[in-house]
Protein backbone atom coordinates (compact mmCIF):
# COMPACT_ATOMS: atom_id res chain seq x y z
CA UNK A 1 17.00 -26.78 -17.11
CA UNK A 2 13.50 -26.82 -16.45
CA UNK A 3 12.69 -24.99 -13.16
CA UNK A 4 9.73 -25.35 -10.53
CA UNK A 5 8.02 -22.87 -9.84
CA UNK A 6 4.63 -23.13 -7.31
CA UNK A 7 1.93 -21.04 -7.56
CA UNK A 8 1.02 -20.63 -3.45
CA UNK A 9 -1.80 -17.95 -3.50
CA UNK A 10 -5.57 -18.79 -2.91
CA UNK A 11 -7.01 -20.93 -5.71
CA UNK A 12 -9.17 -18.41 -7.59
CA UNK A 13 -6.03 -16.25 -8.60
CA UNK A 14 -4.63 -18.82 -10.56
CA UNK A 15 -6.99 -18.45 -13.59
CA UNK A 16 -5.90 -14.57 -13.70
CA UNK A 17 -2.42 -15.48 -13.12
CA UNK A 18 -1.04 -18.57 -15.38
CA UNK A 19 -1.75 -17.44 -18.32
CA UNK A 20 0.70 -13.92 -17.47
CA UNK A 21 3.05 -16.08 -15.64
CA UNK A 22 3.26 -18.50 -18.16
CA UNK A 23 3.81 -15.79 -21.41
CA UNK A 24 6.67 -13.57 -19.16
CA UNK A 25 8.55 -16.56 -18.19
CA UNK A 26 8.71 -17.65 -21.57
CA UNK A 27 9.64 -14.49 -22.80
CA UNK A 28 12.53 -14.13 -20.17
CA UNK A 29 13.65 -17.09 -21.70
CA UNK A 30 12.90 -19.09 -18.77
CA UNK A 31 11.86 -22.83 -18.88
CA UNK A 32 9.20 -23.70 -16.44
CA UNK A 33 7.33 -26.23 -14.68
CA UNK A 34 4.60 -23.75 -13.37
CA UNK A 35 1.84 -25.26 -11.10
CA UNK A 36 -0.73 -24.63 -8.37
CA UNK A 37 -0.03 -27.61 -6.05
CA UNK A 38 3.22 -30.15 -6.14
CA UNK A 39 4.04 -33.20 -4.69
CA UNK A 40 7.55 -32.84 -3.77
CA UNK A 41 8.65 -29.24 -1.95
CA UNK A 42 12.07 -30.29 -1.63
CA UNK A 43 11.82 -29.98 -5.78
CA UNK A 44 10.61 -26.44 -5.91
CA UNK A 45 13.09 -23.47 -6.92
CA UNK A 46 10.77 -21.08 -6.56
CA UNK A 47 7.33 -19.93 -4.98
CA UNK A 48 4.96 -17.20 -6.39
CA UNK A 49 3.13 -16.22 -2.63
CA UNK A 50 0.14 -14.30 -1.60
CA UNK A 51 -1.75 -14.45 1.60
CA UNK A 52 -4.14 -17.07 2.57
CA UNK A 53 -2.47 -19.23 0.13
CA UNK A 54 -1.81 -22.78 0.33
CA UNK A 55 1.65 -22.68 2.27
CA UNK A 56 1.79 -21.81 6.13
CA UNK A 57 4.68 -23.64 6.88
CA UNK A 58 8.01 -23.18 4.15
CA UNK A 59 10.40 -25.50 5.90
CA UNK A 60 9.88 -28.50 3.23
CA UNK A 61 11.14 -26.12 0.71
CA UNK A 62 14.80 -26.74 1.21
CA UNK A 63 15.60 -26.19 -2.55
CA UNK A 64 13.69 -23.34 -2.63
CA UNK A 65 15.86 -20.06 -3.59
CA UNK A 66 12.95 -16.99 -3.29
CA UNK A 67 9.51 -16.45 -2.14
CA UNK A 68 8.23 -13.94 -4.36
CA UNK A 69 5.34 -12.16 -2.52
CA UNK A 70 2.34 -11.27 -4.82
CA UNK A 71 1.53 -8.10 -3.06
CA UNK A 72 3.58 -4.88 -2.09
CA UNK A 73 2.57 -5.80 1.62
CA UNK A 74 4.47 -8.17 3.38
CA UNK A 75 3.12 -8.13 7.44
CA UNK A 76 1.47 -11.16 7.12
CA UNK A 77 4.32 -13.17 5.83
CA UNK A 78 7.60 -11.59 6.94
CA UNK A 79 7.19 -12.72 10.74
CA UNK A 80 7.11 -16.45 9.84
CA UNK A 81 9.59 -18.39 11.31
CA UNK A 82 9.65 -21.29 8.91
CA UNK A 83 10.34 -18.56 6.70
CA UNK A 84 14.25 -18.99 5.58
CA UNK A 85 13.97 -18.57 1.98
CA UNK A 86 15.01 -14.50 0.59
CA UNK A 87 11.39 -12.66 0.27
CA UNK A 88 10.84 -10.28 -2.32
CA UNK A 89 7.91 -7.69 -2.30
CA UNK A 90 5.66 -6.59 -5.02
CA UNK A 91 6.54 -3.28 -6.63
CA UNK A 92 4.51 -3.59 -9.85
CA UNK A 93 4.07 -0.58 -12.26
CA UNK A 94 0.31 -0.96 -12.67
CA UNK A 95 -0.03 -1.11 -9.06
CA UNK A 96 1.38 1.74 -8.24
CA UNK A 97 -0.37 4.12 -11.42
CA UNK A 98 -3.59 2.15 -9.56
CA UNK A 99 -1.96 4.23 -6.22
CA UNK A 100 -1.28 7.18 -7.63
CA UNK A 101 -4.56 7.79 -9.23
CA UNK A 102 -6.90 7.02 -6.78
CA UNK A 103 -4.74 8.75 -4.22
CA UNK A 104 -4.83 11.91 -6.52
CA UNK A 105 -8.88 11.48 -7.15
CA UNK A 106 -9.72 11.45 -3.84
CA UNK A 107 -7.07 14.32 -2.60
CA UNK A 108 -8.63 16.65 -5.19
CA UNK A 109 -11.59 15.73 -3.76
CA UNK A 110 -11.12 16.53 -0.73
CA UNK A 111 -9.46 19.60 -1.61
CA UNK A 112 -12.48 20.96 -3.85
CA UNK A 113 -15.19 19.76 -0.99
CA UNK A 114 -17.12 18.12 -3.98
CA UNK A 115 -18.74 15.81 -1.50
CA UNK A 116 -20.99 18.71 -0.17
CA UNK A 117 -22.68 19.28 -3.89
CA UNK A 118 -23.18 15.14 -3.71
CA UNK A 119 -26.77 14.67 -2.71
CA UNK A 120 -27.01 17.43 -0.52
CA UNK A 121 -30.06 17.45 2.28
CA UNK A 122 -31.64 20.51 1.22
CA UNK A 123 -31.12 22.55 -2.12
CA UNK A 124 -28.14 24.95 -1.62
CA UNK A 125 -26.25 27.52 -3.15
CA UNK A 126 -22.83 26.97 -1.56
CA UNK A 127 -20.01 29.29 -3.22
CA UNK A 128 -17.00 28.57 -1.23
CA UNK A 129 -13.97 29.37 -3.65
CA UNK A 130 -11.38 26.67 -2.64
CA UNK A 131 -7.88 27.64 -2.20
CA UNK A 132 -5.83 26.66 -5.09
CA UNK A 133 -3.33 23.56 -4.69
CA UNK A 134 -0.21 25.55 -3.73
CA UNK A 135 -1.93 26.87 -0.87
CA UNK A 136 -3.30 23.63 0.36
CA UNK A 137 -0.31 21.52 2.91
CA UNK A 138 -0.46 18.02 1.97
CA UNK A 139 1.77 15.48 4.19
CA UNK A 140 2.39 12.11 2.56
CA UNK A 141 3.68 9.94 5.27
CA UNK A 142 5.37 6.73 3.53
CA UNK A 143 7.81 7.28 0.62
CA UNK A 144 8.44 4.03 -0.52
CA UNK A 145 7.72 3.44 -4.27
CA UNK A 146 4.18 3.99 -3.53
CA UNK A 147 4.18 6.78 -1.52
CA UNK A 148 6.73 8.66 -3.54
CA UNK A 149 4.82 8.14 -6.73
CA UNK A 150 2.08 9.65 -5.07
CA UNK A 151 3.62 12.89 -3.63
CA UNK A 152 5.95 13.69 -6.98
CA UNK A 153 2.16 13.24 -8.31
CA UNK A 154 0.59 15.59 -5.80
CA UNK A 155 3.16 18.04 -6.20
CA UNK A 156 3.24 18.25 -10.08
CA UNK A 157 -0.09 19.28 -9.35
CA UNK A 158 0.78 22.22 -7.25
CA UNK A 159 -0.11 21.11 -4.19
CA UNK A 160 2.47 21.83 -1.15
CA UNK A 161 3.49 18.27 -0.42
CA UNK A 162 5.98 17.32 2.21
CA UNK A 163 6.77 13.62 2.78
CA UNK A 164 7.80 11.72 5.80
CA UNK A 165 9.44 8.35 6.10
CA UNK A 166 11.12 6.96 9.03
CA UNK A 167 14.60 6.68 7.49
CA UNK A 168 15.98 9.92 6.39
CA UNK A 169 15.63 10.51 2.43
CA UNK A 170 16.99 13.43 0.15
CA UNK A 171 14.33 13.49 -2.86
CA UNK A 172 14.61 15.98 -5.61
CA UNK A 173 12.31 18.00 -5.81
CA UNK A 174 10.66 17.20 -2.49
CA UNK A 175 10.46 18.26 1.27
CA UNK A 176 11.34 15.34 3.39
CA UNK A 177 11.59 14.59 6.70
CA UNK A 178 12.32 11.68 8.82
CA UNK A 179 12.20 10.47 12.55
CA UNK A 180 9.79 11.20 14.83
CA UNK A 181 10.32 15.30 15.26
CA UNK A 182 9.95 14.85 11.66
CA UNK A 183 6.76 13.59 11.93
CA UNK A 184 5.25 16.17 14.13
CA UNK A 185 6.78 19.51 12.08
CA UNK A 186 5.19 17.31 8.88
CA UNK A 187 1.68 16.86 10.59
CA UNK A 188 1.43 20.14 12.40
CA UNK A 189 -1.34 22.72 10.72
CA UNK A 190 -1.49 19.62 7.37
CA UNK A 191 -4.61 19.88 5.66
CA UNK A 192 -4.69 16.68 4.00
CA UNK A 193 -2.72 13.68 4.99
CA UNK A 194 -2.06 10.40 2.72
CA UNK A 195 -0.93 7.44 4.73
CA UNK A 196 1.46 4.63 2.88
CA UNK A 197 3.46 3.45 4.96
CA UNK A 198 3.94 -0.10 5.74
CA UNK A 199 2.76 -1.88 8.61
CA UNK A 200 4.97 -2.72 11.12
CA UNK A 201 4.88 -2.47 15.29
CA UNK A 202 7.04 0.82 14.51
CA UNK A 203 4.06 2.47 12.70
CA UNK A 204 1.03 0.60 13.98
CA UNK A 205 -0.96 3.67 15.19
CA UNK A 206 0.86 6.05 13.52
CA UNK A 207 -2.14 8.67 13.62
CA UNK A 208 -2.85 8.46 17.31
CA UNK A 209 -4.92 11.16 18.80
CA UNK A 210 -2.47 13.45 19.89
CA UNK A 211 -1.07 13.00 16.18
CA UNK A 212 -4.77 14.29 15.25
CA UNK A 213 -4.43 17.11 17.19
CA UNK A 214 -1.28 18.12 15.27
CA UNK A 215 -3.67 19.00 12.58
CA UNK A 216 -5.01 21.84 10.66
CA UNK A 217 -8.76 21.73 12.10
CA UNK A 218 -10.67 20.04 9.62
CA UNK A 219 -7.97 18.30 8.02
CA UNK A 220 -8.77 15.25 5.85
CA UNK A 221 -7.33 11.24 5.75
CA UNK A 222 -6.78 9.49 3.06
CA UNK A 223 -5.51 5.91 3.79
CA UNK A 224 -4.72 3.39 1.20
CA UNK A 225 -1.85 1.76 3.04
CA UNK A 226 -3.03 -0.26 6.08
CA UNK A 227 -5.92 0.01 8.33
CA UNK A 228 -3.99 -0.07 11.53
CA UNK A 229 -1.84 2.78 10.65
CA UNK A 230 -4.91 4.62 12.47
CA UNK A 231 -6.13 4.13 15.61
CA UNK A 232 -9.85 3.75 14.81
CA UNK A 233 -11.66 5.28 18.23
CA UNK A 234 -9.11 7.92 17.83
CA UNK A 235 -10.31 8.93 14.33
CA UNK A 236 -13.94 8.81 15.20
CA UNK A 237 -13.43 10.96 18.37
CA UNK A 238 -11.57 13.58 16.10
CA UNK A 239 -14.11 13.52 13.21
CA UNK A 240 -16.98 14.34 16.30
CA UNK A 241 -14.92 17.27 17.60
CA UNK A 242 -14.21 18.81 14.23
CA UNK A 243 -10.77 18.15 14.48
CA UNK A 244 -10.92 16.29 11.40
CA UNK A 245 -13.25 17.08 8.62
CA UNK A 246 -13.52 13.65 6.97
CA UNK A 247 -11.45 10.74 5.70
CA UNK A 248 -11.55 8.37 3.14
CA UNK A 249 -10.44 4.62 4.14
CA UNK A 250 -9.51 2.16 1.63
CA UNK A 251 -8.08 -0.64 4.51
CA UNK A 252 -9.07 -2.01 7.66
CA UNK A 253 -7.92 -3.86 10.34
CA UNK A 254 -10.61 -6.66 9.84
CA UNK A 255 -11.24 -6.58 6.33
CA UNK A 256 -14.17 -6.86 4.72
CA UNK A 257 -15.15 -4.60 7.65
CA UNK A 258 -17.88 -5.83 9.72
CA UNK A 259 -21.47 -4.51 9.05
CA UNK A 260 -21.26 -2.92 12.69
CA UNK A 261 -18.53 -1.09 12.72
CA UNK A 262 -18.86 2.55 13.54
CA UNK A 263 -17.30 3.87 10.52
CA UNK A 264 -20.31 2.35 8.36
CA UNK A 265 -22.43 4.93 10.63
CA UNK A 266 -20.19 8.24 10.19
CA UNK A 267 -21.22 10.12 7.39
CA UNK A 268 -17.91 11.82 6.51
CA UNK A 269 -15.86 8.76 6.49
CA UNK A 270 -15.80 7.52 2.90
CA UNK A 271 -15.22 3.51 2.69
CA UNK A 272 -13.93 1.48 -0.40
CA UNK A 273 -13.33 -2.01 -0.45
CA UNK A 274 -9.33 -2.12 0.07
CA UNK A 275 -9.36 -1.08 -4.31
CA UNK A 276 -7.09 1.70 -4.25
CA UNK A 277 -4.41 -0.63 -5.95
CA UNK A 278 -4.36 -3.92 -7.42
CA UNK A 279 -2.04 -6.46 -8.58
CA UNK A 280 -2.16 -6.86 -11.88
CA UNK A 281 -1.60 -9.89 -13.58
CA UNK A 282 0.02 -8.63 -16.74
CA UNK A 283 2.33 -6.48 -15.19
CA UNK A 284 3.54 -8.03 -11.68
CA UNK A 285 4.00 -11.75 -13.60
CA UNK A 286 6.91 -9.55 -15.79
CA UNK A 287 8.25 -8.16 -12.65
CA UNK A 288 8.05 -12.06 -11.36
CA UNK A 289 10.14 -13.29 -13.93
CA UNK A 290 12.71 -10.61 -14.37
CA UNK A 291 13.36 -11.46 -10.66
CA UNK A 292 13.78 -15.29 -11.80
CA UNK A 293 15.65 -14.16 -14.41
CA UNK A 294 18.15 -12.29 -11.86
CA UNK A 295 18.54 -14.78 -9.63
CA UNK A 296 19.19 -17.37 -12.33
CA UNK A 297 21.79 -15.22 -14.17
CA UNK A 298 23.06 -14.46 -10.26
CA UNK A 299 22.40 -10.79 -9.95
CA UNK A 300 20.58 -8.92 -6.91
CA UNK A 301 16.81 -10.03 -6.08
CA UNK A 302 14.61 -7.13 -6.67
CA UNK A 303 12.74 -5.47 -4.17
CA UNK A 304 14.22 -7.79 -1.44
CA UNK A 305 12.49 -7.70 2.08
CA UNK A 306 14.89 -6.48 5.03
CA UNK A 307 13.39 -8.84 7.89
CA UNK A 308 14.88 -6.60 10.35
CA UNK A 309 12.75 -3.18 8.97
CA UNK A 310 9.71 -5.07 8.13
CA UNK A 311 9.42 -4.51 5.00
């Protein structure tokens, strides 16, 4: 049986994405009718999705049996009501080495203070020693697949990583903690904090200002996850004080970030254009098919969203 499968992301993915798509389904052993646009949705078994896409509305689909999301973030999708079909999330293997590396790069640097021998004003001789990693109090708040790749990677490194999430979770290995006194015994006197958590109205905000305050002084951000995780004026106000020494911001809330936003003006704030991790196309179009291949054979989806959670 041939199945249907539409590709429903923007347009200019779908040169970096057939080819993949079309070599793992194969391989799976799966027999596909794999397009960018189709006639008849009541025909279509499945749909690859990613944001700003060419579907808004899925209630044509009737036949459809998954919407398998592109990304590992699913807040722009998973409050759509025409949205009946199971949703599956992204958890790719080269997106999450993409995590883990450039949350590890720029926690070292951070860590070192390399940024004060980059282009400094005046010529300097500045021999502050930096502790080593065991003595440095990371908090990784999000332990999802990314998040948990990240502190296991943190902590193999020696730093002293605790990780929060807002559902209790025993990880080997790993200080945990969970619910919102959780929160404040992982933030209080943290020296570096990595944000991954997903965005929902639970943990829009999450680093408020009197979350801030719970830091060591001088503590550093690093967010990869999502922009509104932060409360922006809040940030700015503690990077003025002192409170917190600098952060590096990967996402925004209104992305690309406009050229007048404040952060473009503070010099400690480090911005990269939402390219901590990437889907890639080799990798995620396996982890597409294997989930075709599940649901065909009639075993679990993978990585299935709970619409209650979020996520």
């Amino acid at each position: 049986m041939t199945l249907r499968i539409l590709f429903a992301a923007p347009r200019r993915l779908w040169p970096e994405f057939e080819a993949p798509l079309r070599r793992a389904l194969a391989e799976a052993g799966i027999e596909a009718d794999l397009a960018p646009d189709c006639a008849d949705p009541a025909a279509v078994d499945y749909i690859v999705y990613a944001p700003r896409g060419t579907i808004t509305d899925f209630t044509p689909f009737v036949r459809t049996r998954a919407v398998l999301n592109l990304w590992a973030g699913v807040e722009s999708i998973v409050g759509n009501l025409t949205l009946t079909q199971p949703l599956c999330r992204m958890v790719d293997p080269g997106l999450t080495q993409g995590m883990v590396e450039y949350v590890v790069g720029n926690v070292l640097r951070h860590h070192l203070g390399t940024d004060r021998f980059v282009r400094p004003p005046a010529p300097h001789w500045d021999v502050r020693i930096p502790p080593l990693a065991s003595e440095r109090k990371v908090a990784v708040l999000g332990l999802g697949v990314l998040g948990l790749a990240c502190a296991r990677a943190l902590a193999r490194l020696g730093f002293d990583v605790t990780g929060w999430a807002r559902r209790a979770r025993r990880v080997s290995g790993l200080r945990t903690r969970s619910g919102p006194a959780g929160l404040r015994a992982t933030l209080a006197g943290a020296e570096i904090v990595v944000t991954l958590l997903p965005l929902t109205p639970a943990t829009e905000n999450t680093l408020d200002a009197g979350r801030l305050g719970l830091l060591a002084r001088g503590a550093c951000i690093v967010n990869p996850g999502r922009g509104a995780l932060i409360d922006d004026a809040a940030l700015l106000a503690a990077i003025a004080s002192g409170q917190v020494g600098g952060a590096t911001l990967d996402v925004f809330r209104t992305e690309p970030l406009p050229p007048d936003h404040p952060f473009w003006a503070e010099p400690r704030i480090t911005i990269t254009p939402h390219i901590a991790a990437d889907t890639r196309a080799e990798t995620s179009a396996r982890v597409i098919a294997e989930n075709i291949r599940r649901d065909q054979a009639g075993q679990p989806l993978l990585y299935l969203v709970d619409r209650n959670a979020g996520y």
